[in-house]
N, C-alpha and C. Protein backbone atom coordinates (compact mmCIF):
# COMPACT_ATOMS: atom_id res chain seq x y z
N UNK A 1 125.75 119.65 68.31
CA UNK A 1 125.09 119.47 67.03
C UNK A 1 125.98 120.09 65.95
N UNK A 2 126.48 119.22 64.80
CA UNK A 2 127.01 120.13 63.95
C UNK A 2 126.34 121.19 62.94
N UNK A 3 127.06 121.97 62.63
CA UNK A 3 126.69 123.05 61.84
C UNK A 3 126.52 122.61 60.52
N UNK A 4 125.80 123.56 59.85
CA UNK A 4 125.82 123.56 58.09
C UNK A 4 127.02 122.65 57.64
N UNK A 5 128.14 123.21 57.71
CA UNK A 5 129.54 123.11 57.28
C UNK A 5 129.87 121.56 56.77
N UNK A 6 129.62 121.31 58.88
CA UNK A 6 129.93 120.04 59.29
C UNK A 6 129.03 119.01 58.58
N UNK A 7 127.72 119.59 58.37
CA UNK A 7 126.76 118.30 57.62
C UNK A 7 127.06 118.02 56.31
N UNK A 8 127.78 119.53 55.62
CA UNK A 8 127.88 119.19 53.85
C UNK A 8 129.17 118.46 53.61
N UNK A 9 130.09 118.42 54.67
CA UNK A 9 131.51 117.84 54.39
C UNK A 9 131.09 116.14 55.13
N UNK A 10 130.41 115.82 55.48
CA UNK A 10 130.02 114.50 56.10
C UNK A 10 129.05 114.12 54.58
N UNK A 11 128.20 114.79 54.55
CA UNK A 11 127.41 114.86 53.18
C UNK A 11 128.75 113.67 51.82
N UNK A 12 129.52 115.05 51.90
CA UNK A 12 130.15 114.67 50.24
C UNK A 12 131.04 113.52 50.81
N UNK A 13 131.92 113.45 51.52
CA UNK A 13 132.47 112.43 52.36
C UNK A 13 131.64 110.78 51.58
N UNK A 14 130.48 111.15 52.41
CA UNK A 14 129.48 109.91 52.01
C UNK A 14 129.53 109.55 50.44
N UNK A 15 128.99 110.37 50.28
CA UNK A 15 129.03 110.25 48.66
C UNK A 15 129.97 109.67 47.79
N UNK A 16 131.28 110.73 48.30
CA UNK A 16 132.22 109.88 47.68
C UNK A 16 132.83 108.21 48.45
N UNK A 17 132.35 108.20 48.85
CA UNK A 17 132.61 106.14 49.60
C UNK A 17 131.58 105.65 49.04
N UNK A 18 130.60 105.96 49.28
CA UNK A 18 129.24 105.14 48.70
C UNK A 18 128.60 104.92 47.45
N UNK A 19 129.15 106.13 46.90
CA UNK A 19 128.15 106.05 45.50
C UNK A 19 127.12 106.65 45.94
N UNK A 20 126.57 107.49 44.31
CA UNK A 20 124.93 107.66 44.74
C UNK A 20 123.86 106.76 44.86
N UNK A 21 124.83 105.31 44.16
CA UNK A 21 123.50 104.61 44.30
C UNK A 21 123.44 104.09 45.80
N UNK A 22 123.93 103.62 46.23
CA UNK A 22 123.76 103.01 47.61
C UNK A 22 123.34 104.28 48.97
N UNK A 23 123.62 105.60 48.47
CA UNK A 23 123.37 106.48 50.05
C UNK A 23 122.23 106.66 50.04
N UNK A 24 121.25 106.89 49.24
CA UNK A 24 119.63 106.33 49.82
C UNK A 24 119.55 105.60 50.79
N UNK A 25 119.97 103.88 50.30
CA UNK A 25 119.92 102.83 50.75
C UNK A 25 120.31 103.28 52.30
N UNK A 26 121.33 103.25 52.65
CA UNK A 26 121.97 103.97 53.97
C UNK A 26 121.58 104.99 54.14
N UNK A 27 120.91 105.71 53.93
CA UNK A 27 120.55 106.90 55.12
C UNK A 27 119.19 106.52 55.17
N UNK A 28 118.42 105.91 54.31
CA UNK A 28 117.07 104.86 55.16
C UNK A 28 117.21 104.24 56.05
N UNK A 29 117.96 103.68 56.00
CA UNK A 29 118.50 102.44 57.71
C UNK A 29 119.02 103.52 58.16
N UNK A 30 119.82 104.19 58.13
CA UNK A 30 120.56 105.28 59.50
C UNK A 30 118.97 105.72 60.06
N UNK A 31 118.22 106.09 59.21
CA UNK A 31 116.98 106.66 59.65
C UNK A 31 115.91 105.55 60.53
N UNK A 32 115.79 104.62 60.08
CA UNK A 32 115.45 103.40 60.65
C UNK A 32 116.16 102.99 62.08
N UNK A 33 117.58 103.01 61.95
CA UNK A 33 117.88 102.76 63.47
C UNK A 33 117.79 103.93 64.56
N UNK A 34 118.00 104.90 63.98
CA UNK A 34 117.31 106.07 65.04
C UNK A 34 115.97 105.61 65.49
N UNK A 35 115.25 105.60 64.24
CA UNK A 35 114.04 105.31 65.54
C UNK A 35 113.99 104.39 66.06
N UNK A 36 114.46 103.16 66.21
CA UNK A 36 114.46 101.97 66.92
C UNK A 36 115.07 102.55 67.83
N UNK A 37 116.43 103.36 68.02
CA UNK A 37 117.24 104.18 69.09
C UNK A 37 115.98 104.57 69.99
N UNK A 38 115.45 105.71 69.19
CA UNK A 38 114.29 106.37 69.92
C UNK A 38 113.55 105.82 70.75
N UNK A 39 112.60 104.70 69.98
CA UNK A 39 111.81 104.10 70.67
C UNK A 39 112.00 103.00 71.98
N UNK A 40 113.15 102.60 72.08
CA UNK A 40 113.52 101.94 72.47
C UNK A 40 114.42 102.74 74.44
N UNK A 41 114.79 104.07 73.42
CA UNK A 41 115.33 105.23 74.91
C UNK A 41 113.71 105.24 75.83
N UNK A 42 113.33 105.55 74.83
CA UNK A 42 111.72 106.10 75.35
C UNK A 42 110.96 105.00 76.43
N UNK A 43 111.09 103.58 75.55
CA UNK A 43 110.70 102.61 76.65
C UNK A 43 110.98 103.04 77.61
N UNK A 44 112.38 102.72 77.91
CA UNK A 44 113.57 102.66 79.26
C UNK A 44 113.19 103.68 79.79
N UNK A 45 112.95 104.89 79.78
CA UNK A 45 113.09 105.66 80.99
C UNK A 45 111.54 105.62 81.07
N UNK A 46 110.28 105.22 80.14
CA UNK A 46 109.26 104.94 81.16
C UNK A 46 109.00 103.58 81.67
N UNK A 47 110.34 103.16 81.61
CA UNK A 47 110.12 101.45 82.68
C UNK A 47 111.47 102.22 83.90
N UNK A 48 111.87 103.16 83.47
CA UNK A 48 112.78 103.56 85.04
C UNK A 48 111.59 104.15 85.55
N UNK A 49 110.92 105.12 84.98
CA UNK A 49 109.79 105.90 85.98
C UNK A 49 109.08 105.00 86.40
N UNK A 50 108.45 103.74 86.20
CA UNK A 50 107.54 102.79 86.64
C UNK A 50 108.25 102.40 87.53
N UNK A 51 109.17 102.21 87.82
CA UNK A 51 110.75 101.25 89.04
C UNK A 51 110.78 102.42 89.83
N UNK A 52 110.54 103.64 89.47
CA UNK A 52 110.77 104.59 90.51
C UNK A 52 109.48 104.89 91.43
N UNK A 53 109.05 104.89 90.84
CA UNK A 53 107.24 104.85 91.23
C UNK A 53 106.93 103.69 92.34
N UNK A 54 106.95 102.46 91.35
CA UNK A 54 106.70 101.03 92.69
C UNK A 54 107.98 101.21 94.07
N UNK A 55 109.43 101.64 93.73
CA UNK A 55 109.92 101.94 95.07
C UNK A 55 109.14 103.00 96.24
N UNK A 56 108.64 103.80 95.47
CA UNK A 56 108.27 104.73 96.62
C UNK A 56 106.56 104.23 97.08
N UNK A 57 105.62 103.71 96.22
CA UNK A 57 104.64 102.77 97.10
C UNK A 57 105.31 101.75 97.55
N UNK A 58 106.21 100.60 97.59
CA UNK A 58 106.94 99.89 98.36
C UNK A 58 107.05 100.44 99.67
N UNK A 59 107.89 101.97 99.63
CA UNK A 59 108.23 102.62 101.18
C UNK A 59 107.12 103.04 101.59
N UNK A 60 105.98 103.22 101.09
CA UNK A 60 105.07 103.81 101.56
C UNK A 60 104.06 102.89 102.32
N UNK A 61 104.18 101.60 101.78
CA UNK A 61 103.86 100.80 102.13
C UNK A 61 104.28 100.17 103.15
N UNK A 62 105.33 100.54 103.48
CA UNK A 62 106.30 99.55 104.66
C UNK A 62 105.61 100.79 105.96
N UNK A 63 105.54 102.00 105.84
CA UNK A 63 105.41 102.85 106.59
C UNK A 63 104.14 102.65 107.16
N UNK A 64 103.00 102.89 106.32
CA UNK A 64 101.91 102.07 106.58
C UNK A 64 101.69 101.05 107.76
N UNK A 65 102.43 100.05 107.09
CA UNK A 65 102.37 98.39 107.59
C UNK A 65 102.90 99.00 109.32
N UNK A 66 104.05 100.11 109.17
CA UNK A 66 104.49 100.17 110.57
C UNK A 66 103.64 100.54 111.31
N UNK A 67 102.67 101.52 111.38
CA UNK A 67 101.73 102.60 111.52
C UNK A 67 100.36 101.54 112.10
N UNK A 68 100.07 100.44 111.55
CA UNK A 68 99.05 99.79 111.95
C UNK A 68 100.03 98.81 112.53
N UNK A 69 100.50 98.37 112.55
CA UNK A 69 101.75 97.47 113.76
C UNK A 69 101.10 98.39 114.87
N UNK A 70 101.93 99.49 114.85
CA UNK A 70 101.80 100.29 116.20
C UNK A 70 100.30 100.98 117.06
N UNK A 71 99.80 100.89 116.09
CA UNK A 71 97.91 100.89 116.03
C UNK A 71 97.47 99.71 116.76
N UNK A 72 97.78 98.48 116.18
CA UNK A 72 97.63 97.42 116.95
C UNK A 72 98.25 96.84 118.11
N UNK A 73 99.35 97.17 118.50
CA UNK A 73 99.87 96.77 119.42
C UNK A 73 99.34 97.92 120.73
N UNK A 74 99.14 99.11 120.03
CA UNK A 74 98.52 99.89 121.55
C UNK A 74 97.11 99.68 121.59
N UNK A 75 96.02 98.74 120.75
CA UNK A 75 95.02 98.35 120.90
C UNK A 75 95.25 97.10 122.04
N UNK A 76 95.96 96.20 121.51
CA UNK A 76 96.03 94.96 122.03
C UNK A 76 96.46 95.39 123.59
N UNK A 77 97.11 96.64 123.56
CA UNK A 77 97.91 96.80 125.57
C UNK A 77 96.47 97.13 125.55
N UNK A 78 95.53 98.24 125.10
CA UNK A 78 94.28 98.81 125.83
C UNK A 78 93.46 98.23 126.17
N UNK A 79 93.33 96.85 125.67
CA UNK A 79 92.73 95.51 125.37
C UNK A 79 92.64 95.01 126.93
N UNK A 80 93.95 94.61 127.15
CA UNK A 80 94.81 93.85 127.92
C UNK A 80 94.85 94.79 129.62
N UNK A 81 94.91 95.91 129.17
CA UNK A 81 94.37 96.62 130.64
C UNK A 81 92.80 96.73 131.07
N UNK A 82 92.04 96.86 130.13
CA UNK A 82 91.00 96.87 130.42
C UNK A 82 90.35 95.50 130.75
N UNK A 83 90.88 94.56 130.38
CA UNK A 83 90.54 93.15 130.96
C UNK A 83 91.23 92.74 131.85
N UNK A 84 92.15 93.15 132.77
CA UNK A 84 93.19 93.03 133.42
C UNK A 84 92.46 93.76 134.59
N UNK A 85 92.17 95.15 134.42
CA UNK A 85 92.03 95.87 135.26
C UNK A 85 90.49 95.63 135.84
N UNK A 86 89.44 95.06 134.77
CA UNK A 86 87.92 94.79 135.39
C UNK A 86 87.46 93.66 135.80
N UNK A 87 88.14 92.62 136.13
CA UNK A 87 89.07 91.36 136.75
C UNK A 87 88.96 91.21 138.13
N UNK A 88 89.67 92.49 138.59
CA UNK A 88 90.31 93.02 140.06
C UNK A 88 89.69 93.46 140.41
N UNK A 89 88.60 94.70 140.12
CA UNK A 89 87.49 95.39 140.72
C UNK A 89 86.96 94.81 141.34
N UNK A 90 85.91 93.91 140.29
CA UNK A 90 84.88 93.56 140.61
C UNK A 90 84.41 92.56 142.03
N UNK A 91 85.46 91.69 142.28
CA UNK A 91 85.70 90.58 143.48
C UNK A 91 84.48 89.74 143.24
N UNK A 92 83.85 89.40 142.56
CA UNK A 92 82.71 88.23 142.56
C UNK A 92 81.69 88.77 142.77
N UNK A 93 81.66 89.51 144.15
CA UNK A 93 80.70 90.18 144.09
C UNK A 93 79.82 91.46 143.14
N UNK A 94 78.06 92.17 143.06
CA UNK A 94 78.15 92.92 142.15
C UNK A 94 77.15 92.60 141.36
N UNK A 95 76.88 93.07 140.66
CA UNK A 95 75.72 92.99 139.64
C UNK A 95 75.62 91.60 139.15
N UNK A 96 74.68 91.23 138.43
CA UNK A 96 74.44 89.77 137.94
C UNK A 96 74.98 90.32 136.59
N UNK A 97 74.94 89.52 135.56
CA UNK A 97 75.06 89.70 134.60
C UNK A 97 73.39 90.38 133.81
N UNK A 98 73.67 90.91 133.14
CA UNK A 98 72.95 91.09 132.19
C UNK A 98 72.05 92.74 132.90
N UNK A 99 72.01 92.98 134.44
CA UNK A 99 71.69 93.40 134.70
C UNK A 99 72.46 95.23 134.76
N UNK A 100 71.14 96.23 134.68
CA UNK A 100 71.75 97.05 134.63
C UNK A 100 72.87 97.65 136.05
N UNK A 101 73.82 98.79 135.61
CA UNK A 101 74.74 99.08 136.67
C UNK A 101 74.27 99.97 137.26
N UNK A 102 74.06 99.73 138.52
CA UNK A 102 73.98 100.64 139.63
C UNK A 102 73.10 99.94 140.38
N UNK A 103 72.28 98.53 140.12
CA UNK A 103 71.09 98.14 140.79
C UNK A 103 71.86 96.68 141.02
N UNK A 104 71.60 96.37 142.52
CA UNK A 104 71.68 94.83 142.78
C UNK A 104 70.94 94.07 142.41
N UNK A 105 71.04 93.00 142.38
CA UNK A 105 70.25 91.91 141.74
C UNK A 105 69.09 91.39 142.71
């Protein structure tokens, strides 16, 4: 940031190129494009924080998605043994359906 010094010798500088009549004129627009500068920085880094944000629900999401993959696939084996395995027991013989377990039909 410049100092005193530096602003009054930029100051008269101006002055003498411009005239007094026109450095109003110009340091309204210098003032004007700063804030367009401003507003415009300001967007951008809250559209980077929004881009930074959706990447990490993205990964969080993929993690997820893995998590019930693997949820489901050891459902579907527990599935798959237990119908596999009460198959073989039973031999035809055995309760009727509907009837309770432990009593023949």
């Amino acid at each position: 940031m410049p100092g005193f010094q530096e602003l009054l010798v930029i100051g008269v500088v101006a002055l003498l190129l411009f005239g007094p009549d026109r450095l109003p004129e110009l340091a309204r627009n210098a003032g004007q494009l700063l804030a367009k500068l401003r507003t415009e920085t300001s967007r951008n880094v809250e559209e980077l924080g929004r881009m930074s944000e959706l990447q990490e629900l993205r990964r969080e999401l993929g993690q997820l998605r893995r998590e019930i993959d693997g949820a489901a696939g050891d459902v579907r084996r527990s599935a798959g043994r237990a119908v596999s395995g009460g198959a073989g027991r039973g031999g035809g013989g055995g309760a009727a359906p509907g009837a309770p377990p432990g009593r023949p039909p």
